[in-house]
C-alpha atoms as a PDB file:
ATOM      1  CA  UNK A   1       6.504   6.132  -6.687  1.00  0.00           C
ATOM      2  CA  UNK A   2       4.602   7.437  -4.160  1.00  0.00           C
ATOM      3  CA  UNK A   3       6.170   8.034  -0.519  1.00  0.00           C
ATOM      4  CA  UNK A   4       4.985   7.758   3.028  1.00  0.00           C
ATOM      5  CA  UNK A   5       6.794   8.743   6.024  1.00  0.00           C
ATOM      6  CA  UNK A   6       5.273   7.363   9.350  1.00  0.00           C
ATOM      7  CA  UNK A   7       5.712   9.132  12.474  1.00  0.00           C
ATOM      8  CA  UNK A   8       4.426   9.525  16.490  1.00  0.00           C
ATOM      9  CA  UNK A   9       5.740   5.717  17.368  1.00  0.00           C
ATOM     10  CA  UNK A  10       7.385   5.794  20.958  1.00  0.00           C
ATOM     11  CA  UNK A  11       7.411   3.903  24.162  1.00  0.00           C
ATOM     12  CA  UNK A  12       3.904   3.960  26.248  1.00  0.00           C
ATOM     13  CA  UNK A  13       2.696   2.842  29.558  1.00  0.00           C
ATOM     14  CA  UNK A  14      -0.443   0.537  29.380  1.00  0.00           C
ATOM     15  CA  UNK A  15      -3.874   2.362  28.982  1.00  0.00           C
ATOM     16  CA  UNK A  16      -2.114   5.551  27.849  1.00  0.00           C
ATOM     17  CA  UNK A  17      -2.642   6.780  24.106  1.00  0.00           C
ATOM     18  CA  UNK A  18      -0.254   7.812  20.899  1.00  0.00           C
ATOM     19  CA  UNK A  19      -1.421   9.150  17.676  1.00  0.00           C
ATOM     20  CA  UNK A  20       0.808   8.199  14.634  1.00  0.00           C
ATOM     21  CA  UNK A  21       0.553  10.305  11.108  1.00  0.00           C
ATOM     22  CA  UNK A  22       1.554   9.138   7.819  1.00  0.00           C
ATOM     23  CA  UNK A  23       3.001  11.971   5.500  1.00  0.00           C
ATOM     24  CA  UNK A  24       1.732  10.930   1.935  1.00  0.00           C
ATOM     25  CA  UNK A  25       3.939  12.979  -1.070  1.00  0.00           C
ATOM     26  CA  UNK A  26       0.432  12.490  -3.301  1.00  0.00           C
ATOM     27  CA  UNK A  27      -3.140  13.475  -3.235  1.00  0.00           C
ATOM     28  CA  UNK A  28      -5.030  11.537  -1.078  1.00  0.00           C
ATOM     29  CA  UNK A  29      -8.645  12.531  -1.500  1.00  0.00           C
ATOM     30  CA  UNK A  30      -9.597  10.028  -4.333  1.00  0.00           C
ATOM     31  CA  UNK A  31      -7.691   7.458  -3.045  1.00  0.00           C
ATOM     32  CA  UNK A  32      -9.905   4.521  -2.557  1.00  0.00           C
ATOM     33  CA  UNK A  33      -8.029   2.417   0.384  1.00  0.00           C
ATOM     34  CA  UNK A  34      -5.296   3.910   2.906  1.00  0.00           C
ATOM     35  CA  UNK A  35      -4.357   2.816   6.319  1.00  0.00           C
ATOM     36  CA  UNK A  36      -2.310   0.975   8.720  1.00  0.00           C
ATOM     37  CA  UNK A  37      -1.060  -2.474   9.341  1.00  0.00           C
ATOM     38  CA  UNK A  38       1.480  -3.942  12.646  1.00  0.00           C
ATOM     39  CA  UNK A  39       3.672  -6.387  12.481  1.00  0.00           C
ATOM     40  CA  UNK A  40       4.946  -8.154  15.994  1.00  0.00           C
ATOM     41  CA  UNK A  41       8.131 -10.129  16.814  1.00  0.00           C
ATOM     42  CA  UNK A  42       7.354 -13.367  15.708  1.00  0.00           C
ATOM     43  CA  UNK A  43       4.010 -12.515  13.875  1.00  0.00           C
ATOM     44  CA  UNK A  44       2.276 -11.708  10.827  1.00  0.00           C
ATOM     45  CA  UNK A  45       1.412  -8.846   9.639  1.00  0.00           C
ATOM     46  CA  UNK A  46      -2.225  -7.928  10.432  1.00  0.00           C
ATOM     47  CA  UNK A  47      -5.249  -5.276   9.384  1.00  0.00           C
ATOM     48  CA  UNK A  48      -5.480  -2.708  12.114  1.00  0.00           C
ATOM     49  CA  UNK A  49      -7.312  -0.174  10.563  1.00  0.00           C
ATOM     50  CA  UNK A  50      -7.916   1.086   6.544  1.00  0.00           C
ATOM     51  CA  UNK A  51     -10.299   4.401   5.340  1.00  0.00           C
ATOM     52  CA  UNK A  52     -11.813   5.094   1.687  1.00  0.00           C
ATOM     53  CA  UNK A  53     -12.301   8.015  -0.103  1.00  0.00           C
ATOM     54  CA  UNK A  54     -15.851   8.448   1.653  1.00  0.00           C
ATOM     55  CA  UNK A  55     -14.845   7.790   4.966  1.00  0.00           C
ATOM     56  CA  UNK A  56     -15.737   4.497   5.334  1.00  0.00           C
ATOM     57  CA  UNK A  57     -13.536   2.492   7.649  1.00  0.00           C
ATOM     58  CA  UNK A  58     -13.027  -0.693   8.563  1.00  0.00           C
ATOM     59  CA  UNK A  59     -10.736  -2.195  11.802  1.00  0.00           C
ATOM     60  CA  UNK A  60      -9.516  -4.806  12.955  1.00  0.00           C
ATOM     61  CA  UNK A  61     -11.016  -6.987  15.704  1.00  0.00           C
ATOM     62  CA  UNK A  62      -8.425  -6.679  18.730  1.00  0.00           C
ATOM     63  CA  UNK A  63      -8.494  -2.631  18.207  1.00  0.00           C
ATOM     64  CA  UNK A  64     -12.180  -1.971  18.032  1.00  0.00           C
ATOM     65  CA  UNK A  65     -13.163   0.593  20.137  1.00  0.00           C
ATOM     66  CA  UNK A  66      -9.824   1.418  20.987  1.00  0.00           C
ATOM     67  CA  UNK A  67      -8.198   3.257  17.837  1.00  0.00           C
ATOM     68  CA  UNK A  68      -9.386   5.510  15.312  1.00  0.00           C
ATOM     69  CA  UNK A  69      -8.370   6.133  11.726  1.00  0.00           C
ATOM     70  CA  UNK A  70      -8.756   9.385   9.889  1.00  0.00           C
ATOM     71  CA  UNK A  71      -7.431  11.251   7.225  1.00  0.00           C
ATOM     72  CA  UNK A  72      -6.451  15.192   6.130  1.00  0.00           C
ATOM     73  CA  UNK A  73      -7.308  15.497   2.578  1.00  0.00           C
ATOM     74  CA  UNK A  74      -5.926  18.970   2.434  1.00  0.00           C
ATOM     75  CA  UNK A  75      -2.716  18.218   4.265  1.00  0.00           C
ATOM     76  CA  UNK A  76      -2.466  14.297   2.576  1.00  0.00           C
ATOM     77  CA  UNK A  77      -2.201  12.438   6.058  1.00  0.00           C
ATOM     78  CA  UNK A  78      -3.493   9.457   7.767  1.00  0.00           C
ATOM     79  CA  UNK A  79      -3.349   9.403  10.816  1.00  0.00           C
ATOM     80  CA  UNK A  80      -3.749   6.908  13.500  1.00  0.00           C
ATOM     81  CA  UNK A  81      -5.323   7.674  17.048  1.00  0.00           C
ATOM     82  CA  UNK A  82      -4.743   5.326  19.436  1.00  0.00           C
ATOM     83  CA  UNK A  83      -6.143   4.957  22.794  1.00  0.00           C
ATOM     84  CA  UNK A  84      -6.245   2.229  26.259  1.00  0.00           C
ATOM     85  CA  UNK A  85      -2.995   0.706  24.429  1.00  0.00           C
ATOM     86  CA  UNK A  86      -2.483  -2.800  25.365  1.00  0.00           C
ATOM     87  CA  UNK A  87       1.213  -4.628  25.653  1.00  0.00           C
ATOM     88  CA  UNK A  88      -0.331  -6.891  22.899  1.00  0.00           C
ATOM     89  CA  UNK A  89      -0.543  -3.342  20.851  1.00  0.00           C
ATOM     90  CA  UNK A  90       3.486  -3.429  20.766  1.00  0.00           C
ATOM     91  CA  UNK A  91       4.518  -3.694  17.095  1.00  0.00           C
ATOM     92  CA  UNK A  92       5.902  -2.090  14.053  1.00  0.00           C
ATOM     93  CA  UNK A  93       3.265  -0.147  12.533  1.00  0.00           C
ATOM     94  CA  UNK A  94       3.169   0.735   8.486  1.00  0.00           C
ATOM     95  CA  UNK A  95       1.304   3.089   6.720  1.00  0.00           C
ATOM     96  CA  UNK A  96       0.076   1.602   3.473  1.00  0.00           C
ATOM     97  CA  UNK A  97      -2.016   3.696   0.663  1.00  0.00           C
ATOM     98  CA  UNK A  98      -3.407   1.809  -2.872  1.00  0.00           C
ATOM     99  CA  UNK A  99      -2.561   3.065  -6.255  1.00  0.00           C
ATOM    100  CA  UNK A 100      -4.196   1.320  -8.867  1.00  0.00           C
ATOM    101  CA  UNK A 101      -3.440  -2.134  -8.557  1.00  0.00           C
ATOM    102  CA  UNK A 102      -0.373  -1.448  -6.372  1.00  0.00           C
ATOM    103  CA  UNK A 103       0.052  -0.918  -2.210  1.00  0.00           C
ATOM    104  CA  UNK A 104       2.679   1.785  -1.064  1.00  0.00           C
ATOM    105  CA  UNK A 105       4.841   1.097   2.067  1.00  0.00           C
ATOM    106  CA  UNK A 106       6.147   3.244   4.766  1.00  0.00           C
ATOM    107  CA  UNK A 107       8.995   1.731   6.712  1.00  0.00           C
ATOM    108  CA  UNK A 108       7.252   1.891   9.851  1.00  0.00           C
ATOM    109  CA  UNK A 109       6.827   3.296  13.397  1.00  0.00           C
ATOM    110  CA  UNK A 110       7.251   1.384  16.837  1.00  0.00           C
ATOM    111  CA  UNK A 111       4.991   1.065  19.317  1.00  0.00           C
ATOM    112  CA  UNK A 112       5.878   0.031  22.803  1.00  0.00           C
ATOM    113  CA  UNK A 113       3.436  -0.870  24.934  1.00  0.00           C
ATOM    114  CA  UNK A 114       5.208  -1.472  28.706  1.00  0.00           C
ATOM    115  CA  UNK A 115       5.757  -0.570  32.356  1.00  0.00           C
END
């Protein structure tokens, strides 16, 4: 099994910026979907951002414009820059990459978004 190990979660005043990583223990490069999902109190889990093997990417709508996603093929990390943070932004964050037919997990990273 494949492991992931999330890290760079912490407490953050509104409108500042984090950057979380995601340690992969596999080759990423020819991986075909990777990324990162949050999960609030109360919520569902939702898309925030995910990156294929070509670079394409793909975010969700309440972090447009606000967060990036990229990876390190040579150093098998995906990372997670994220910037104007919102309290709305405050959740669990996981690091997710496909095998196959099957997702990956990390156990996940807060993010606190507060005065």
């Amino acid at each position: 099994q494949v492991q992931l190990v999330e890290s760079g979660g912490g407490l953050v005043q509104p409108g500042g910026s984090l950057r979380l990583s995601c340690a992969v223990s596999r080759t990423i490069a020819s991986l075909n979907a990777m990324g990162w999902y949050r999960q609030a109190p109360g919520k569902q889990r939702e898309l925030v951002a995910r990156i294929g093997s070509g670079g394409s990417t793909d975010y969700g709508d309440s972090v447009k414009g606000r967060f990036t996603i990229d990876k390190d093929n040579a150093k098998n990390t995906v990372d997670l820059q994220m910037n104007s943070l919102k309290p709305e932004d405050t959740a669990v964050y996981y690091c997710y990459v496909r095998v196959g037919l099957r997702n990956s997990w990390g156990q996940g990273t807060q993010v606190t978004v507060s005065s």
